[in-house]
N, C-alpha and C. Protein backbone atom coordinates (compact mmCIF):
# COMPACT_ATOMS: atom_id res chain seq x y z
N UNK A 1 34.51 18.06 36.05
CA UNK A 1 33.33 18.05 36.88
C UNK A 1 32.28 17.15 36.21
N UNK A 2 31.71 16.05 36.69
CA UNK A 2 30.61 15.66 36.32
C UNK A 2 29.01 16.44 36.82
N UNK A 3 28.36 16.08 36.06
CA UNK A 3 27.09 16.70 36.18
C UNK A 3 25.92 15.68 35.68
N UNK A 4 25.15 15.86 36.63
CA UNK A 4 23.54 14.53 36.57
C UNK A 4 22.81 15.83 36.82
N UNK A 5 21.63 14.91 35.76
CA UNK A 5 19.84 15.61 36.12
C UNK A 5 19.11 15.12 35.74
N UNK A 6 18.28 14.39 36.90
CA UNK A 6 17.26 13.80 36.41
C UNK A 6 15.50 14.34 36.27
N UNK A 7 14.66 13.69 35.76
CA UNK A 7 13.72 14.36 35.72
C UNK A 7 12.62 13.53 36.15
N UNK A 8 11.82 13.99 37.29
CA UNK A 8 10.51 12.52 37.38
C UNK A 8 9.39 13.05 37.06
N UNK A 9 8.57 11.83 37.23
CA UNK A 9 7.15 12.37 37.16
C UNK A 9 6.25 11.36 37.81
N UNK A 10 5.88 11.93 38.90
CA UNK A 10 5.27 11.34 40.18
C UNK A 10 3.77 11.18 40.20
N UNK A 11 3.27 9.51 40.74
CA UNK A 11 2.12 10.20 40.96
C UNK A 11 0.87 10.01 40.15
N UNK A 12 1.25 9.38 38.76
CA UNK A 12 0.51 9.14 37.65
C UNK A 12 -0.49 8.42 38.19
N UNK A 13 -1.33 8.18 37.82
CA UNK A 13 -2.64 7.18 38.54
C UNK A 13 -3.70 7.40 37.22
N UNK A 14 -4.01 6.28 36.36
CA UNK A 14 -4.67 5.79 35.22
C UNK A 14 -5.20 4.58 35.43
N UNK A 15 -6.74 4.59 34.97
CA UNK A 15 -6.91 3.25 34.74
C UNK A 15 -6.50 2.33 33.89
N UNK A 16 -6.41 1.37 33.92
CA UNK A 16 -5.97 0.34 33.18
C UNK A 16 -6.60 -1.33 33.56
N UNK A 17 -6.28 -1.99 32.40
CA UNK A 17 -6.28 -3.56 32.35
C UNK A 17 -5.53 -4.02 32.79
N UNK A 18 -4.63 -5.13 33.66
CA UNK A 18 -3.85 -5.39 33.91
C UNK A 18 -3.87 -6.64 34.88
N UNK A 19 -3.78 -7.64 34.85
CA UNK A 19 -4.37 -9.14 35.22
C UNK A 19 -3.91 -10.30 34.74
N UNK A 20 -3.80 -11.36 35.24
CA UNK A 20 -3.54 -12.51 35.06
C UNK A 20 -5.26 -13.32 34.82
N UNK A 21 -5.95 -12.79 35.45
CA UNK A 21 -7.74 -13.38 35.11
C UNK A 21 -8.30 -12.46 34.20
N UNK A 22 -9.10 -12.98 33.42
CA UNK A 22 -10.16 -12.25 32.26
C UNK A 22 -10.92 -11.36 33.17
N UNK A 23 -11.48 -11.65 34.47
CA UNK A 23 -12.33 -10.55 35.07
C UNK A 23 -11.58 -9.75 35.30
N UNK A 24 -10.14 -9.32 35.80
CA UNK A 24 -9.38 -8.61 36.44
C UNK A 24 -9.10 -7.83 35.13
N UNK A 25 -9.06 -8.21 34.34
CA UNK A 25 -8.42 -7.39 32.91
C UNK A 25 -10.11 -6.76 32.20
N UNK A 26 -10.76 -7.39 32.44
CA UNK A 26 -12.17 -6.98 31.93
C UNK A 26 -12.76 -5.08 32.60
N UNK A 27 -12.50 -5.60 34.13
CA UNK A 27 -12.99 -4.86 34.93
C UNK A 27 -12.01 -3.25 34.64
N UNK A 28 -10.59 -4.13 35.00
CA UNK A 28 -9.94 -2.77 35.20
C UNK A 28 -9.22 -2.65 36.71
N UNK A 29 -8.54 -1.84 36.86
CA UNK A 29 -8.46 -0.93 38.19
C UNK A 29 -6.95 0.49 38.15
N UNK A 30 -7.07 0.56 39.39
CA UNK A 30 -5.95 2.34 38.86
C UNK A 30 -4.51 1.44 39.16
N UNK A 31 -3.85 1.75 38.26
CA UNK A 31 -2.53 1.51 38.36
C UNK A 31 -1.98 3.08 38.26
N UNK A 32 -0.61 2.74 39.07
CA UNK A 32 0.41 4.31 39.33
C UNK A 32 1.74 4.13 39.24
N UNK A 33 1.50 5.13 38.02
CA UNK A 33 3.22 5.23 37.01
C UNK A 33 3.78 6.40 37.76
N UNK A 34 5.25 5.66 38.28
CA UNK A 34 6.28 6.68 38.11
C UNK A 34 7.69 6.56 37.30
N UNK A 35 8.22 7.61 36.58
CA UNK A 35 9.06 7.19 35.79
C UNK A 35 9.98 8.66 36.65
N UNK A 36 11.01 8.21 35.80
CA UNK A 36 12.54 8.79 36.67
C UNK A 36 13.64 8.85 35.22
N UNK A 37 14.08 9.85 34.60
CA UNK A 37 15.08 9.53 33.69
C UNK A 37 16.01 10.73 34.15
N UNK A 38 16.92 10.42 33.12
CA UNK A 38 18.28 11.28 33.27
C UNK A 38 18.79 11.64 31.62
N UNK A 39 18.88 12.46 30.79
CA UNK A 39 18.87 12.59 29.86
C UNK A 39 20.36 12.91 29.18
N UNK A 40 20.51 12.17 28.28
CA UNK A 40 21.70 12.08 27.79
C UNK A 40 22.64 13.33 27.70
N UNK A 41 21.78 14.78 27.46
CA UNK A 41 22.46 15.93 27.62
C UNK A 41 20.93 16.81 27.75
N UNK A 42 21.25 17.75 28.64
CA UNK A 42 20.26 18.76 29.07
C UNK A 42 20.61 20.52 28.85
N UNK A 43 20.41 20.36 27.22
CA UNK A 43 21.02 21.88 27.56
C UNK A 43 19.49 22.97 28.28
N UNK A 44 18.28 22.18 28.61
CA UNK A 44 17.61 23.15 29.09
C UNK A 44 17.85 23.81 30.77
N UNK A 45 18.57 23.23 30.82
CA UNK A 45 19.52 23.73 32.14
C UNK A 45 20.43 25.37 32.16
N UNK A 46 20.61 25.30 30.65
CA UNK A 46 21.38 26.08 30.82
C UNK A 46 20.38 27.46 29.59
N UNK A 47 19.52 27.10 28.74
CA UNK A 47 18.73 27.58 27.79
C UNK A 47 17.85 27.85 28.23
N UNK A 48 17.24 27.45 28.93
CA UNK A 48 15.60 27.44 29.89
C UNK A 48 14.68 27.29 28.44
N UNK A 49 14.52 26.74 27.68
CA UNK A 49 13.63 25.98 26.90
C UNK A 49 13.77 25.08 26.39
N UNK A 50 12.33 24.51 26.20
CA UNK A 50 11.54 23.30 26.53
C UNK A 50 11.50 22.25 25.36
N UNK A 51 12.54 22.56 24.34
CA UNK A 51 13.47 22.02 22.88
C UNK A 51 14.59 21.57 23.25
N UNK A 52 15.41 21.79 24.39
CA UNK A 52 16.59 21.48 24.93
C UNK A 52 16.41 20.59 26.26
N UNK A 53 15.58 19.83 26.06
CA UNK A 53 14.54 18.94 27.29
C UNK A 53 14.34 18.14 27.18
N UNK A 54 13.69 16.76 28.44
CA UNK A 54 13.13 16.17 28.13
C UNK A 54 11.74 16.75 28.30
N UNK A 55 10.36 16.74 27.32
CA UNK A 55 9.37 16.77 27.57
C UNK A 55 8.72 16.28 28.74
N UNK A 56 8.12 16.49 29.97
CA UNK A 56 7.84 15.29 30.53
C UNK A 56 6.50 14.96 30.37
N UNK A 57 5.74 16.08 29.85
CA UNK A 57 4.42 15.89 28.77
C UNK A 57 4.29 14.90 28.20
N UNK A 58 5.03 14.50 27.34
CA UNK A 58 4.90 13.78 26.17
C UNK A 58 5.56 12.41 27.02
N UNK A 59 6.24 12.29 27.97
CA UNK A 59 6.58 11.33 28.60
C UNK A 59 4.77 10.92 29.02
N UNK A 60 4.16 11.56 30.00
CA UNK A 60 3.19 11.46 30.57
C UNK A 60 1.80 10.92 29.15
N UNK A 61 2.05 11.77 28.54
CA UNK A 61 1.03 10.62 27.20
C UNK A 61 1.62 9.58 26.55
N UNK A 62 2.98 9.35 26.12
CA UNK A 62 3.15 8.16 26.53
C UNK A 62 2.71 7.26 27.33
N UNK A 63 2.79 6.96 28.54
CA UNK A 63 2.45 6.24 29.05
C UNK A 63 1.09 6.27 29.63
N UNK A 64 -0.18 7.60 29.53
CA UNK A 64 -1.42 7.44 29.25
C UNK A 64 -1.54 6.70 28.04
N UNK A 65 -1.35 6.80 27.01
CA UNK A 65 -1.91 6.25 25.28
C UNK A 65 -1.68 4.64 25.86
N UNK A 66 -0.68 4.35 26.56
CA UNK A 66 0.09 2.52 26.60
C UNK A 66 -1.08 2.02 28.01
N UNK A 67 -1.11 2.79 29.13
CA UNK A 67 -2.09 2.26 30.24
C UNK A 67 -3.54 1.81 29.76
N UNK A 68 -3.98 2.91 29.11
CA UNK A 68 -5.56 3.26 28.95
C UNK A 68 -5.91 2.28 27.85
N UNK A 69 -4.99 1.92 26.44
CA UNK A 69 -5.27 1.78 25.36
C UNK A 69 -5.19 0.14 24.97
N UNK A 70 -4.08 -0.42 26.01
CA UNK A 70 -3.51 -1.55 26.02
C UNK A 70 -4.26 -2.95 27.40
N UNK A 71 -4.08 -3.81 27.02
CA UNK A 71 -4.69 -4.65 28.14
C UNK A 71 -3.02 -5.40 28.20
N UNK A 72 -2.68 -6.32 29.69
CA UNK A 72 -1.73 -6.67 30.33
C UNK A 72 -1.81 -8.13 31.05
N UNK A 73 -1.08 -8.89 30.83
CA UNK A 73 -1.63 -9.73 32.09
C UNK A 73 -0.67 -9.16 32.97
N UNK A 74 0.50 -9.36 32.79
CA UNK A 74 1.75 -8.73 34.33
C UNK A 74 2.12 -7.19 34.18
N UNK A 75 1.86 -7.24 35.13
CA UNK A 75 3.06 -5.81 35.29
C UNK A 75 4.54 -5.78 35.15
N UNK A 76 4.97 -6.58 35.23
CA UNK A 76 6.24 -6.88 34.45
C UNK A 76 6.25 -6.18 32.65
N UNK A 77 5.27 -7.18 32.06
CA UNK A 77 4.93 -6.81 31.00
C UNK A 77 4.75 -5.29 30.74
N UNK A 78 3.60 -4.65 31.33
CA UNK A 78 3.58 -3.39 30.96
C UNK A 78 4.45 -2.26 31.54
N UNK A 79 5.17 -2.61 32.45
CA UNK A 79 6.19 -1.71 32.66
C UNK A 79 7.45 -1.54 31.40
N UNK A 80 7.61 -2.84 31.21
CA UNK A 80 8.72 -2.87 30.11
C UNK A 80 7.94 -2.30 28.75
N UNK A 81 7.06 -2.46 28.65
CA UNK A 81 6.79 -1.71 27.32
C UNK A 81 6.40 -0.69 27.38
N UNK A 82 6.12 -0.06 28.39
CA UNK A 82 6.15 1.63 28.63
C UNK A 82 7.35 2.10 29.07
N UNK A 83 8.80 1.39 29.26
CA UNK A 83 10.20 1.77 29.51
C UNK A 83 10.53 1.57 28.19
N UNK A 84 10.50 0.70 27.00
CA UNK A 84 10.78 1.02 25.84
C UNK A 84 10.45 1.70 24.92
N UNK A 85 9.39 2.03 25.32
CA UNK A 85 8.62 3.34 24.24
C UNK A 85 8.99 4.70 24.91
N UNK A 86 9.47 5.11 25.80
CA UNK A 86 10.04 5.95 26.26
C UNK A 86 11.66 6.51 26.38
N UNK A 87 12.06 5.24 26.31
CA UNK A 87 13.53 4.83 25.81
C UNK A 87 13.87 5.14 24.46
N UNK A 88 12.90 4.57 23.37
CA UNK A 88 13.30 4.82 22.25
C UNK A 88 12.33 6.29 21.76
N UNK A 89 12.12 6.82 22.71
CA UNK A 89 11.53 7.98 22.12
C UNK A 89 12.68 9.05 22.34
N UNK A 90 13.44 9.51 23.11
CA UNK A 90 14.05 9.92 24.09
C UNK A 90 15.97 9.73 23.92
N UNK A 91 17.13 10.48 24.16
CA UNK A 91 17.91 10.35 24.53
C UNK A 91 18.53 10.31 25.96
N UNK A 92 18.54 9.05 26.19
CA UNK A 92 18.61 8.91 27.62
C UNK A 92 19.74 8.21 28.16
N UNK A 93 20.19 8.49 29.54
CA UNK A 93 21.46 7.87 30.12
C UNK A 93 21.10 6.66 30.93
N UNK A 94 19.79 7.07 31.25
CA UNK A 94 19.44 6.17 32.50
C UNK A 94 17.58 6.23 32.71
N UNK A 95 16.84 5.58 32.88
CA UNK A 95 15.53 5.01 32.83
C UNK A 95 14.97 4.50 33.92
N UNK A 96 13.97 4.89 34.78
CA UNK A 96 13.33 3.91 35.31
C UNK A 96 11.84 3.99 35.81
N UNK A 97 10.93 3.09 35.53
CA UNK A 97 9.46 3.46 35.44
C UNK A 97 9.26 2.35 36.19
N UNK A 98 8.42 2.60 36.87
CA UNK A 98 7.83 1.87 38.35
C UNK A 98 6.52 2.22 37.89
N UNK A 99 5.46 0.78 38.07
CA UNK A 99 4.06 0.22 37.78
C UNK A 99 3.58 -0.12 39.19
N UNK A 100 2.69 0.20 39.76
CA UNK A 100 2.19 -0.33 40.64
C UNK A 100 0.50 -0.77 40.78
N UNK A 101 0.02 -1.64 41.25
CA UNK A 101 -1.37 -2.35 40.97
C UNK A 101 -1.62 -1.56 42.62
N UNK A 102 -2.85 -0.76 42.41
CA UNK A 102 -3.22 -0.26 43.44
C UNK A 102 -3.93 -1.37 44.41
N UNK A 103 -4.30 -2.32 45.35
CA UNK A 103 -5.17 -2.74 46.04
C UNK A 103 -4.76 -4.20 45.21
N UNK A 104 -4.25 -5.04 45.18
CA UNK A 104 -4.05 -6.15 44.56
C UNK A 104 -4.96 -7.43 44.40
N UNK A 105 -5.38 -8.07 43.99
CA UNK A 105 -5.94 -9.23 44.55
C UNK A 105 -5.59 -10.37 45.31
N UNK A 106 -4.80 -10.04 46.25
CA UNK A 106 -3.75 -11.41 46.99
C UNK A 106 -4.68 -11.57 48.15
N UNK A 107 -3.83 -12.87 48.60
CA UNK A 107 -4.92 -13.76 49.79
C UNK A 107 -4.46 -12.69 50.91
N UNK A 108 -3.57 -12.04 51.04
CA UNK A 108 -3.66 -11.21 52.44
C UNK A 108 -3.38 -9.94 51.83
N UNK A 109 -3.99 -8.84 52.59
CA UNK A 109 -4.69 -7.57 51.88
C UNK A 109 -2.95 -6.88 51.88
N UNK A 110 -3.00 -6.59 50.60
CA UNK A 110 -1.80 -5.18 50.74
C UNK A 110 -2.40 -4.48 49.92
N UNK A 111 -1.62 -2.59 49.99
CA UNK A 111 -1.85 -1.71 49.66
C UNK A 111 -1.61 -1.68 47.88
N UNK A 112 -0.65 -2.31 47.58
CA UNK A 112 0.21 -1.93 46.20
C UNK A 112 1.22 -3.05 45.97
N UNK A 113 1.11 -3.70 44.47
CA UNK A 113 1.67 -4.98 44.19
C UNK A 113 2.97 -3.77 42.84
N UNK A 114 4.69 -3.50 42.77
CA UNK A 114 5.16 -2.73 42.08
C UNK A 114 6.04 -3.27 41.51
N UNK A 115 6.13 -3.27 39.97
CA UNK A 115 7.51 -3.80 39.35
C UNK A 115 8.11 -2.17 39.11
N UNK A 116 9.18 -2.79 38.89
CA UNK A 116 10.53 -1.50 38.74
C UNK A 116 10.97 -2.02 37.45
N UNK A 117 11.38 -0.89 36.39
CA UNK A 117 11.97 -1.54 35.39
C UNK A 117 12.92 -0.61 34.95
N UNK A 118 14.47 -0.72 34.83
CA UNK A 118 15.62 -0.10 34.46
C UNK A 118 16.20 -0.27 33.84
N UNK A 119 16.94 0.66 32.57
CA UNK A 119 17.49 0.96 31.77
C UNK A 119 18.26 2.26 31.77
N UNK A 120 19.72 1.57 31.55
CA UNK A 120 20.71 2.44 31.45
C UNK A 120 21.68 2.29 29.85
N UNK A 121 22.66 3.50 30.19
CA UNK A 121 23.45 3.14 28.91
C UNK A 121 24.63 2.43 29.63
């Protein structure tokens, strides 16, 4: 029998730097993390504690300490370095953290500009 479980965490919304222009990175605006993993083995499935887990706490300051603390020009960029600091924090099968620029600055109005970034074993 195989067996998957993944764990997300939806929803994140932090300010951050994140820009290709000095004003855009100066100013700021909310970017929204979601990350998605699958953990190499989960005995909290079967233990019900939170030692046999992934944290998703410590996932979630992770990637507060990297949004808030760090400036960006792409989102490319900061997705991948909040998928590797999570990666190498972590025993994991499978990875994926989605960045999105709330309200973008493009010539025709959209809602949300999103890189996806994945890692598997």
């Amino acid at each position: 029998m195989t067996r998957s479980l993944s764990i997300s965490l939806e929803g994140i919304e932090l300010r951050g730097r994140c820009g290709v222009t000095p004003e855009e990175r100066m100013i700021g605006q909310t970017l929204a993390v979601e990350v998605r993993l699958e953990p190499a083995e989960c005995r909290g499935a079967e233990t019900d504690d939170l030692e046999d887990t992934v944290n998703y706490g410590q996932v979630a300051r992770i990637v507060r300490e990297i949004v808030e603390n760090r400036e960006f020009k792409l989102l490319e960029r900061l997705g991948t370095v909040i998928c590797d600091a999570i990666w190498e924090q972590f025993d994991l099968r499978f990875l994926e953290v989605s960045v999105a620029k709330i309200a973008p600055p493009t010539v025709i109005p959209a809602s949300a500009a999103r890189v996806e970034i994945v890692r598997t074993v």
